[in-house]
C-alpha atoms as a PDB file:
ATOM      1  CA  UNK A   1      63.397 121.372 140.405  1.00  0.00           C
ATOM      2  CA  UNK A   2      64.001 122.891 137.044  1.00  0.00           C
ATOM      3  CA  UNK A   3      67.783 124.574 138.321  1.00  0.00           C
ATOM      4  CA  UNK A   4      70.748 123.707 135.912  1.00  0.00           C
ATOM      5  CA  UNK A   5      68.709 122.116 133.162  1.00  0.00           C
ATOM      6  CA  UNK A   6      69.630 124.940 131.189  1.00  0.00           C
ATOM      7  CA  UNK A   7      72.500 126.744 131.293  1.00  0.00           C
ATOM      8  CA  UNK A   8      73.069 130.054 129.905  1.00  0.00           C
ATOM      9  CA  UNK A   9      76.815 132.194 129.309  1.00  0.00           C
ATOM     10  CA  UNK A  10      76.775 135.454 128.049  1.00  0.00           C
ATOM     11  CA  UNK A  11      80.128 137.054 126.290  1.00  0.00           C
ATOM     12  CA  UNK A  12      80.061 139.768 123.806  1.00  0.00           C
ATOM     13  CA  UNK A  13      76.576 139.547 123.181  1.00  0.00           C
ATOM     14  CA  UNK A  14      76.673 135.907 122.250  1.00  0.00           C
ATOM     15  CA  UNK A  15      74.461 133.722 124.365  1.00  0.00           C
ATOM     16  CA  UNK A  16      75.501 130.239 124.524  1.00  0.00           C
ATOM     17  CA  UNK A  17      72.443 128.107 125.409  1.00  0.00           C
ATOM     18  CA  UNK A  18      73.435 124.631 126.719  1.00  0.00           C
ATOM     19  CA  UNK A  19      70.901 121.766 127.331  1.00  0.00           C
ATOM     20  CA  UNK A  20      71.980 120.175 130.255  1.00  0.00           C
ATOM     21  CA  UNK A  21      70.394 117.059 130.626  1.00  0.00           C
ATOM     22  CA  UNK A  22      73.419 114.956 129.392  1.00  0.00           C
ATOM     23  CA  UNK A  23      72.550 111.604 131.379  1.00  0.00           C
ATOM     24  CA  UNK A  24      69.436 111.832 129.302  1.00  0.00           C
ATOM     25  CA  UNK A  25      70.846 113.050 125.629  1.00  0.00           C
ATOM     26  CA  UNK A  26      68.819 116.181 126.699  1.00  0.00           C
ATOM     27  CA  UNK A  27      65.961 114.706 126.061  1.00  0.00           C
ATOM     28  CA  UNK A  28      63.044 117.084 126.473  1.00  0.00           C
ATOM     29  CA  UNK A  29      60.981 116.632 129.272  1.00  0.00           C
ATOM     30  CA  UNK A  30      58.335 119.344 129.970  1.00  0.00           C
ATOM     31  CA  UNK A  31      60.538 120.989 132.454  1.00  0.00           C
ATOM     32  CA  UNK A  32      63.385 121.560 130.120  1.00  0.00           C
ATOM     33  CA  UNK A  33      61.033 122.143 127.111  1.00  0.00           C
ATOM     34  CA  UNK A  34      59.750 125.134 129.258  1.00  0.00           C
ATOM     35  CA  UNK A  35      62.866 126.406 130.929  1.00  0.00           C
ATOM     36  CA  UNK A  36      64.209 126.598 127.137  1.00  0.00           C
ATOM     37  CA  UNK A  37      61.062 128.671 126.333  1.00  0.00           C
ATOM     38  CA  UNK A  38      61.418 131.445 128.992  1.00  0.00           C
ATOM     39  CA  UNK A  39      65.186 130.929 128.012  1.00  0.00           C
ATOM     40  CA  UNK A  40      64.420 131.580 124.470  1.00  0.00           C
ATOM     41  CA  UNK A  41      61.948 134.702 125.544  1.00  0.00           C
ATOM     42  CA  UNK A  42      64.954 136.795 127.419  1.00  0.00           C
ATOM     43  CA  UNK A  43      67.238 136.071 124.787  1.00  0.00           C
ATOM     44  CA  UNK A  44      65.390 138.975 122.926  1.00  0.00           C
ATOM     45  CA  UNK A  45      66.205 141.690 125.191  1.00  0.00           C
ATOM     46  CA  UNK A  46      69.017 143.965 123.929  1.00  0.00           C
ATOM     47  CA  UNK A  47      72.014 143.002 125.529  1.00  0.00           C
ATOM     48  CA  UNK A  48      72.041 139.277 123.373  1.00  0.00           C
ATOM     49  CA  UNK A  49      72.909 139.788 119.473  1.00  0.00           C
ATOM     50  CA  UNK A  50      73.181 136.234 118.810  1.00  0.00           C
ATOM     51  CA  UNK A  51      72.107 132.919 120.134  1.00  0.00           C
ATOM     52  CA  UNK A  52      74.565 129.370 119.990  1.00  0.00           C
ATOM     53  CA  UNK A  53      72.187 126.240 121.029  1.00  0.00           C
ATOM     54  CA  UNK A  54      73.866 123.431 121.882  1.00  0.00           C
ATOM     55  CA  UNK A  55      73.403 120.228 124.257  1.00  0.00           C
ATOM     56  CA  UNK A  56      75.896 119.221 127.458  1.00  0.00           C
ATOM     57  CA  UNK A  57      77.284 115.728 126.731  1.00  0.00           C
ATOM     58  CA  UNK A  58      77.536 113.524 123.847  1.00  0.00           C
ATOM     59  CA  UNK A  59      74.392 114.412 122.013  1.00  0.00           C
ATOM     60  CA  UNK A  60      72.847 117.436 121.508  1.00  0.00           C
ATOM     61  CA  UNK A  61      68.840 116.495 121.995  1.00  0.00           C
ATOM     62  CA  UNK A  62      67.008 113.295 121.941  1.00  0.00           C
ATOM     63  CA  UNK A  63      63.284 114.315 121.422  1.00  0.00           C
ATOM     64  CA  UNK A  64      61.176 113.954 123.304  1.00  0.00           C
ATOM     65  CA  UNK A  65      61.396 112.220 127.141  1.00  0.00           C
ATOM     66  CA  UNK A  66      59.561 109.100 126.564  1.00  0.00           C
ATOM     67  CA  UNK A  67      59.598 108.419 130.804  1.00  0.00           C
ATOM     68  CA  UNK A  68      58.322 112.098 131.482  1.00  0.00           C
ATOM     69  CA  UNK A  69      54.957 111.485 133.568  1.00  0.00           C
ATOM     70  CA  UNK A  70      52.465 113.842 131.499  1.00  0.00           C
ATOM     71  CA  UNK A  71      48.648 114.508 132.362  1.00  0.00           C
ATOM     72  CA  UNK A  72      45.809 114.852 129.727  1.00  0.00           C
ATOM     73  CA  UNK A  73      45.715 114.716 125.710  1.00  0.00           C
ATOM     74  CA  UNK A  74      49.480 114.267 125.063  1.00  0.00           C
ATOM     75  CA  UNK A  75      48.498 114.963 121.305  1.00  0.00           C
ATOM     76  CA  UNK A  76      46.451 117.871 121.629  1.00  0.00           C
ATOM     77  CA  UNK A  77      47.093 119.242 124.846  1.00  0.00           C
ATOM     78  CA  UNK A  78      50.883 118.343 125.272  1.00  0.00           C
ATOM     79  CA  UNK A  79      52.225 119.757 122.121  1.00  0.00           C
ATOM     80  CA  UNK A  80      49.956 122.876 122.564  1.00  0.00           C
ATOM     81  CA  UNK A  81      51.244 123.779 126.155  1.00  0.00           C
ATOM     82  CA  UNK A  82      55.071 122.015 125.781  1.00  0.00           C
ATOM     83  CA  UNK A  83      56.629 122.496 122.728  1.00  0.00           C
ATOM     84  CA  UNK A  84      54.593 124.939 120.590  1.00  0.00           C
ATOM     85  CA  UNK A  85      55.953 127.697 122.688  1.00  0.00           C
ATOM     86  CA  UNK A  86      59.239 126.011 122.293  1.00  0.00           C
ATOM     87  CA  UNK A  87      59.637 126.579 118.666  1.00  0.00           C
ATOM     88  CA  UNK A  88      57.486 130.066 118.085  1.00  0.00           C
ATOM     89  CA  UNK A  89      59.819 131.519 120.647  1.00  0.00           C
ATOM     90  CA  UNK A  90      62.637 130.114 118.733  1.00  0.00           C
ATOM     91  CA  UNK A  91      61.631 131.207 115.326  1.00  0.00           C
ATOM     92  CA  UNK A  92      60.735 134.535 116.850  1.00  0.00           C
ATOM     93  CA  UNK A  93      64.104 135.842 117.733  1.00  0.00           C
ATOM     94  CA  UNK A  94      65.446 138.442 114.856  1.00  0.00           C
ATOM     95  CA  UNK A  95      68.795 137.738 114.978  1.00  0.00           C
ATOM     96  CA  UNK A  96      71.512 135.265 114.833  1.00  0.00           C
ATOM     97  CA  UNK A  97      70.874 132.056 115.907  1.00  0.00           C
ATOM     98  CA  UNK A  98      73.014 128.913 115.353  1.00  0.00           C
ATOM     99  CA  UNK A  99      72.566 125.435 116.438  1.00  0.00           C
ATOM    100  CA  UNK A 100      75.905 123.901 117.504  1.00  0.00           C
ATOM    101  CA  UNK A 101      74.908 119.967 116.914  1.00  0.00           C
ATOM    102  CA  UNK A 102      76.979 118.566 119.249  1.00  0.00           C
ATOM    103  CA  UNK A 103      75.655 114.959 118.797  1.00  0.00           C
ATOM    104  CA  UNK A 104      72.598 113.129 117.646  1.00  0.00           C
ATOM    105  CA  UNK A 105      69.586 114.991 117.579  1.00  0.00           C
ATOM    106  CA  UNK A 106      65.799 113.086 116.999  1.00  0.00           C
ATOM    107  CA  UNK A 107      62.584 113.566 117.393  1.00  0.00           C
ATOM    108  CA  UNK A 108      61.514 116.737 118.231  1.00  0.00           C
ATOM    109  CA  UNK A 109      65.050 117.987 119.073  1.00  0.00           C
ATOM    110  CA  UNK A 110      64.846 118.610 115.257  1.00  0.00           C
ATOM    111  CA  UNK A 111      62.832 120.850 115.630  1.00  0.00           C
ATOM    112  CA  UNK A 112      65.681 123.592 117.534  1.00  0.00           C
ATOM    113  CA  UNK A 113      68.230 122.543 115.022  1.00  0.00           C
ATOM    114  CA  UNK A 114      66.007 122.790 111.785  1.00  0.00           C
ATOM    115  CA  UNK A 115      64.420 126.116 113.297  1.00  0.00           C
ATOM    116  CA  UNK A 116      68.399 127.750 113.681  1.00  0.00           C
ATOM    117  CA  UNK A 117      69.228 130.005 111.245  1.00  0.00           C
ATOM    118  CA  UNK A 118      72.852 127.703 110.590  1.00  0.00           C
ATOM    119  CA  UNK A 119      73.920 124.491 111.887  1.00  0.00           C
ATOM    120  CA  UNK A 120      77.431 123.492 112.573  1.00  0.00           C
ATOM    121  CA  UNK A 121      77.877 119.703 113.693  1.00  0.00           C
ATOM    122  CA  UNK A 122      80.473 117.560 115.419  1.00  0.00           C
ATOM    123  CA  UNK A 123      81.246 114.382 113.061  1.00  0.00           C
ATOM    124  CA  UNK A 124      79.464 112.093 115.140  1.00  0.00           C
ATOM    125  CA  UNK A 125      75.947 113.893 114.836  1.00  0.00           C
ATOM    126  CA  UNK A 126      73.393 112.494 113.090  1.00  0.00           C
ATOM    127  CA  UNK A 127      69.901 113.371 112.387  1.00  0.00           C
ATOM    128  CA  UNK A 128      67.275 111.092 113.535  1.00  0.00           C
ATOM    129  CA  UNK A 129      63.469 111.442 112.786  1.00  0.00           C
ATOM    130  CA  UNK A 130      62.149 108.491 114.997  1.00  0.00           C
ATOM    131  CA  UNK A 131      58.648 109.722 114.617  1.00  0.00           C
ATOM    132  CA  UNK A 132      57.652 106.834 111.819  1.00  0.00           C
ATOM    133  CA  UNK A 133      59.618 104.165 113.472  1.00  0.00           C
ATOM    134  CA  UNK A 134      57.415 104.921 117.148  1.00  0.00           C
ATOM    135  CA  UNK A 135      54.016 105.046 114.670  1.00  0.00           C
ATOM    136  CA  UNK A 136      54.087 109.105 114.410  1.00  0.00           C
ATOM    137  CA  UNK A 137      54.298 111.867 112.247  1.00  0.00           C
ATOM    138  CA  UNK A 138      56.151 114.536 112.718  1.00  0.00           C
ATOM    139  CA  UNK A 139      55.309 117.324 115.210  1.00  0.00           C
ATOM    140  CA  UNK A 140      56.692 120.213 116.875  1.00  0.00           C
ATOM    141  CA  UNK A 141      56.971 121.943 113.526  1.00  0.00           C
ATOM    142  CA  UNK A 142      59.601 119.675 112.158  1.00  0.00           C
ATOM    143  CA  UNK A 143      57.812 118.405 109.125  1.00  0.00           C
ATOM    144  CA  UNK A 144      57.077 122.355 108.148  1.00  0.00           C
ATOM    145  CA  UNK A 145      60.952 122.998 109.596  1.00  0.00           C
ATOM    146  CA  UNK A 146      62.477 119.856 107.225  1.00  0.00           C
ATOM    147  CA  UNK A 147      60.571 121.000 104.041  1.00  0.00           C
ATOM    148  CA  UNK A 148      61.783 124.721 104.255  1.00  0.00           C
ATOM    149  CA  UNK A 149      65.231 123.320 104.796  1.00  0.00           C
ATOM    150  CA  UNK A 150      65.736 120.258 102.911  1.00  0.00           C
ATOM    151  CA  UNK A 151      62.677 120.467 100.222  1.00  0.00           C
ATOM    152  CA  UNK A 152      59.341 119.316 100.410  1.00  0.00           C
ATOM    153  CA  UNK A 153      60.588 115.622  98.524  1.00  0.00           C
ATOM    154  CA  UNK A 154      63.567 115.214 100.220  1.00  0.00           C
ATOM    155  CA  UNK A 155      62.139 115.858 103.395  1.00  0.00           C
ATOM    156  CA  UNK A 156      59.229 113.364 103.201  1.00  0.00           C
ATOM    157  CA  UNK A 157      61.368 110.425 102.171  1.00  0.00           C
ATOM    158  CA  UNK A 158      63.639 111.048 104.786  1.00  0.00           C
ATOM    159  CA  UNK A 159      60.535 111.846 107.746  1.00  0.00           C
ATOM    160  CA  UNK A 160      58.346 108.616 106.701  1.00  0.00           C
ATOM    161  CA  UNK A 161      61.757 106.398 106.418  1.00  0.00           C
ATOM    162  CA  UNK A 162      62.996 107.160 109.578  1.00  0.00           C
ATOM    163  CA  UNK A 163      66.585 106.645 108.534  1.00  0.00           C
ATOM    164  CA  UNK A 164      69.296 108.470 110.283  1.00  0.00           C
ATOM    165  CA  UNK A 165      70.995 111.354 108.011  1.00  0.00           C
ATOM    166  CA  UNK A 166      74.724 111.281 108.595  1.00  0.00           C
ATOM    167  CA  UNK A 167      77.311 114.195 109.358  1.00  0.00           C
ATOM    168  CA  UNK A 168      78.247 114.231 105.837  1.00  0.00           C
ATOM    169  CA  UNK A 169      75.467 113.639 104.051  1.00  0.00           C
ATOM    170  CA  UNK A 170      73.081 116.687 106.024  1.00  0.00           C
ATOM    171  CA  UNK A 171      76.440 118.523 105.084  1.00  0.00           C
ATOM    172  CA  UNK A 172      75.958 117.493 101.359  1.00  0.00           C
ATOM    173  CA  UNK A 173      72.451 118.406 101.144  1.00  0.00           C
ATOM    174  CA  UNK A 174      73.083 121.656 103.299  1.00  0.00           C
ATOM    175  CA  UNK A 175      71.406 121.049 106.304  1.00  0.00           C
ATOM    176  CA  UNK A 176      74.433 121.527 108.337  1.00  0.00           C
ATOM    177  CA  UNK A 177      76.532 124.682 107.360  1.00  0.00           C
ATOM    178  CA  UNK A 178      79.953 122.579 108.418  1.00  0.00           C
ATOM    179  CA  UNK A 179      81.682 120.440 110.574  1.00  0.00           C
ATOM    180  CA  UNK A 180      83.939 120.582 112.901  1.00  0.00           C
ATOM    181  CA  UNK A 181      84.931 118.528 116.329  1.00  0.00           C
ATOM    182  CA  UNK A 182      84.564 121.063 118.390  1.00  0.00           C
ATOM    183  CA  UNK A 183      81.251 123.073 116.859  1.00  0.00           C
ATOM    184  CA  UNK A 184      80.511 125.539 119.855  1.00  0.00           C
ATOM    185  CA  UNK A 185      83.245 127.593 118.772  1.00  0.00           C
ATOM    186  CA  UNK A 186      83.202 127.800 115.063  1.00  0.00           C
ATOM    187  CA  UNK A 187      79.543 128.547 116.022  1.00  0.00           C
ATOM    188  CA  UNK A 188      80.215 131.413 118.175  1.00  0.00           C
ATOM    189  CA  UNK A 189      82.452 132.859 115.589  1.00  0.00           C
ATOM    190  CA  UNK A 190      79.428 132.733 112.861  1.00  0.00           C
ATOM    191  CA  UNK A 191      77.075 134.043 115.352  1.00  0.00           C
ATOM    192  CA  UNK A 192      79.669 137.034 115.818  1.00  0.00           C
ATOM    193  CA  UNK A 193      79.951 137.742 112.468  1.00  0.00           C
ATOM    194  CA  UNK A 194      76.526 137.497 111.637  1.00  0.00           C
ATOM    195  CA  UNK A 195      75.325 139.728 114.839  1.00  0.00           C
ATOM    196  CA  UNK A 196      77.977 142.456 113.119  1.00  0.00           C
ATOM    197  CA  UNK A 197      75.719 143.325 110.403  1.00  0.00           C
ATOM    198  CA  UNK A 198      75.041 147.509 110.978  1.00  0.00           C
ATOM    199  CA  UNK A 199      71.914 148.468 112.497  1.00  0.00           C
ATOM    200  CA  UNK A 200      68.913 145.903 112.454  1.00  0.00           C
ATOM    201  CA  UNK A 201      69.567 144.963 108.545  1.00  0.00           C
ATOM    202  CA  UNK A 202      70.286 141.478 110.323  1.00  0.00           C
ATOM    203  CA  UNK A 203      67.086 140.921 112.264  1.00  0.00           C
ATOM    204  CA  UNK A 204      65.006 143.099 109.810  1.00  0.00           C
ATOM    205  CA  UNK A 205      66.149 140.903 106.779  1.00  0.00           C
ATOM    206  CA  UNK A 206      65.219 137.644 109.238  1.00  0.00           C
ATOM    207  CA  UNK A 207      61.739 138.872 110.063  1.00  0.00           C
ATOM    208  CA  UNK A 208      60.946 139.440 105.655  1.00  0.00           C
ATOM    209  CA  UNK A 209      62.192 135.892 104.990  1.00  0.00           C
ATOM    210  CA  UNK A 210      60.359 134.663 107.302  1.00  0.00           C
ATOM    211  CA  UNK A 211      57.141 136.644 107.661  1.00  0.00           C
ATOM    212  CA  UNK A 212      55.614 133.907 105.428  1.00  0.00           C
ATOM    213  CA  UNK A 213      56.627 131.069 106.913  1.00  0.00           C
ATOM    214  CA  UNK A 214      55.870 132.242 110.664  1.00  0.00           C
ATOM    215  CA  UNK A 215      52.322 132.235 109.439  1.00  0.00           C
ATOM    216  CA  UNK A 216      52.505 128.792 107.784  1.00  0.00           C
ATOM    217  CA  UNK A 217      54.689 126.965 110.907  1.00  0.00           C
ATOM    218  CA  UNK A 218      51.635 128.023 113.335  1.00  0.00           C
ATOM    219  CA  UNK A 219      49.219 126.875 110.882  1.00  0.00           C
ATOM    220  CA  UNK A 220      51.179 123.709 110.758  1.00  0.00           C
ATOM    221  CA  UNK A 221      51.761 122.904 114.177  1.00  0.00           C
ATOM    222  CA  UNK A 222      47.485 122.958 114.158  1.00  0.00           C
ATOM    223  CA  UNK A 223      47.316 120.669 111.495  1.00  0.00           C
ATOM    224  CA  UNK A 224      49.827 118.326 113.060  1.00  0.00           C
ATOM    225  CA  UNK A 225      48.231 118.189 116.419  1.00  0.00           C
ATOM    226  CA  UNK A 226      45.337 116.979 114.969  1.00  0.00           C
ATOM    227  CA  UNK A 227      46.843 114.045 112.932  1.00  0.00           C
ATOM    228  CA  UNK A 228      49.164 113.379 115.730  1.00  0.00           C
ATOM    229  CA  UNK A 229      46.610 112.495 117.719  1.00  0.00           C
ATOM    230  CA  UNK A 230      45.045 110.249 115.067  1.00  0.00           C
ATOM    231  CA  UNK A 231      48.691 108.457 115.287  1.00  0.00           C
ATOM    232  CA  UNK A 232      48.768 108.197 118.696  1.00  0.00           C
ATOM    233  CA  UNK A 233      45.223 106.747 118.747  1.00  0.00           C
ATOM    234  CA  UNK A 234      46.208 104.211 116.014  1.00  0.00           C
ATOM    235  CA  UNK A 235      46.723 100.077 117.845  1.00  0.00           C
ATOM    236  CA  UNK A 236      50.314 100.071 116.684  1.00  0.00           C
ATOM    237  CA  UNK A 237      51.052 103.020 118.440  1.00  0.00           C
ATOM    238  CA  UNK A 238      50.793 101.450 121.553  1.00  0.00           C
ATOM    239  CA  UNK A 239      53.151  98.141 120.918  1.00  0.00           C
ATOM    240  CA  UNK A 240      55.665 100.653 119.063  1.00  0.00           C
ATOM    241  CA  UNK A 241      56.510 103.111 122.006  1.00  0.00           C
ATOM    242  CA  UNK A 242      56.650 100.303 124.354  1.00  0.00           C
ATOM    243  CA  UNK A 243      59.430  98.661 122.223  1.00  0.00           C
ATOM    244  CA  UNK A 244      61.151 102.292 122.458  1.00  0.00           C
ATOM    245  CA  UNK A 245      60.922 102.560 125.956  1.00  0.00           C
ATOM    246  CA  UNK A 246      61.905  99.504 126.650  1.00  0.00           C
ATOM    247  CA  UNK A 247      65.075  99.882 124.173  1.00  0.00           C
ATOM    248  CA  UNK A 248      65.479 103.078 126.027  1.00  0.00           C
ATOM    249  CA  UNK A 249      66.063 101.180 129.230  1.00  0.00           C
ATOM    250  CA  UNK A 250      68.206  98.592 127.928  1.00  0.00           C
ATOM    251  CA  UNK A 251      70.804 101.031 126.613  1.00  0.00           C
ATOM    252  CA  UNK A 252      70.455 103.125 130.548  1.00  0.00           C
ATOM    253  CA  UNK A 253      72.976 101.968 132.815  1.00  0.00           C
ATOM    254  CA  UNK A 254      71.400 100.445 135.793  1.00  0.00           C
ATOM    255  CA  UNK A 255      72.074 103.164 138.388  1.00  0.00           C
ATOM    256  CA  UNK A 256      70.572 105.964 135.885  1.00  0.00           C
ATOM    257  CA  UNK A 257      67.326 103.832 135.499  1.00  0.00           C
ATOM    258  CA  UNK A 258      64.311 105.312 137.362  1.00  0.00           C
END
C-alpha cells in the first residue's frame, strides 16, 4: 500500500508536499521514491504555481531505505527505475520550488533539497552525505546537485568526508536561504512571492538557467550509475552497510523494528 506516504495540500496555488514516512525519517523506499515522482509529475498542471517539499516528523529525508527489499542490479537498475525519475521530475518543474528542511536530510534525500530552487531549514537540520562513510559515491544527482550549489571544491571535500554540514554553516555558505523553527511557513511565503512574478518570466527564466545543467545532471546520473556500481561491488562495501544497518536498528525502538 502506497496511501498516505505522501501527502499533498493545495492553497492558493501553493502545493505543500509532505513526506510522510516519519517513523522512518522519510527514508525513501521505492514506494515513496515513486509516489513522489507521479507527485512531482501533477504538480505541473496549471492550477500549482509553486511547490514547498518538506518531510512529516523530525527530519525531513534520510536517503535511502537501507531495509527496502529490492530485486536486480541495485546500482544500475535501481537508480535507473527509482530515483532518476525522482530528480528529472523535480528539476523539471518551471516554477517555484522550495525545500522546507525540516530536519536532517542524507543520502539521497539531498538530492530534493539540493535540486529546490531555495532552502529554508529548521535549526536542528543538518546535511548529511553518508555515501563515503557506507563505501559510496554519490548518486541520485547529488554530486552534480552539490557542485552547482556549493562549488565544485567545496562540494568534494564535503561528499568524500562525509561530515555533517550544520544549520549555520549550509546557511554561511548559502546552501540554505534561512532559518527559521518553523520553515513550512516562511517557505510558503517565498514560494508565494516567487510564483507572483507576471506571466511565465518565472518559469521561463528557470528553464534558461537551467537548460545547461538539465543536460549535464542526466549525463551525470549515467556516469554515476556506472561507478556506483563499481562501489557497491568493492569488499568493503559489504562490511560497511552492514554496520549501517545494524546502527539503523539499534537506534529503532523495538516495536518499530521489522
Amino acid at each position: 500500500m502506497t496511501d498516505g506516504i505522501v501527502l499533498t495540500s493545495l492553497e492558493d496555488g501553493v502545493l505543500v508536499v509532505t513526506l510522510n514516512r516519519p517513523e522512518a525519517m522519510n527514508a525513501l523506499s521505492v514506494a515513496l521514491s515513486h509516489e513522489l515522482t507521479r507527485t512531482l509529475a501533477r504538480a505541473a498542471q496549471p492550477d500549482v504555481r509553486a511547490v514547498v517539499l518538506t518531510g512529516a516528523g523530525r527530519g525531513f529525508c534520510a536517503g535511502a531505505d537501507l531495509r527496502d527489499t529490492r530485486t536486480g542490479d541495485v546500482a544500475r537498475e535501481g537508480l535507473r527505475a527509482t530515483y532518476h525519475p525522482m530528480v528529472l521530475a523535480l528539476t523539471a518543474l518551471e516554477k517555484p520550488v522550495i525545500a522546507a528542511v525540516n530536519g536532517p536530510v542524507a543520502g539521497a534525500g539531498l538530492a530534493l533539497a539540493l535540486a529546490a530552487d531555495a532552502r529554508i531549514a529548521a535549526p536542528a537540520a543538518k546535511l548529511v552525505p553518508a555515501f563515503a562513510t557506507i563505501g559510496l559515491v554519490p548518486d541520485s544527482g547529488v554530486g552534480y546537485l552539490a557542485a552547482r550549489v556549493l562549488g565544485e571544491a567545496r562540494a568534494l571535500r564535503w561528499l568524500a568526508g562525509g561530515e555533517p554540514m550544520l544549520a549555520d554553516e549550509a546557511l554561511a555558505c548559502g546552501v540554505f536561504e534561512a532559518i527559521a523553527d518553523a520553515p513550512v511557513p516562511p517557505a510558503v511565503a517565498l514560494a508565494t512571492r516567487l510564483a507572483s512574478t507576471p506571466g511565465r518570466a518565472y518559469g521561463l527564466t528557470k528553464r534558461m538557467l537551467w537548460a545547461e545543467g538539465r543536460r549535464l545532471l542526466a549525463a551525470n546520473l549515467d556516469v554515476e550509475v556506472d561507478l556506483q556500481h563499481l562501489a557497491v561491488s568493492d569488499p568493503q562495501r559489504a562490511a560497511a552497510r552492514a554496520r549501517a544497518v545494524d546502527d539503523m536498528g539499534s537506534r529503532t525502538p523495538e516495536k518499530e523494528k521489522p
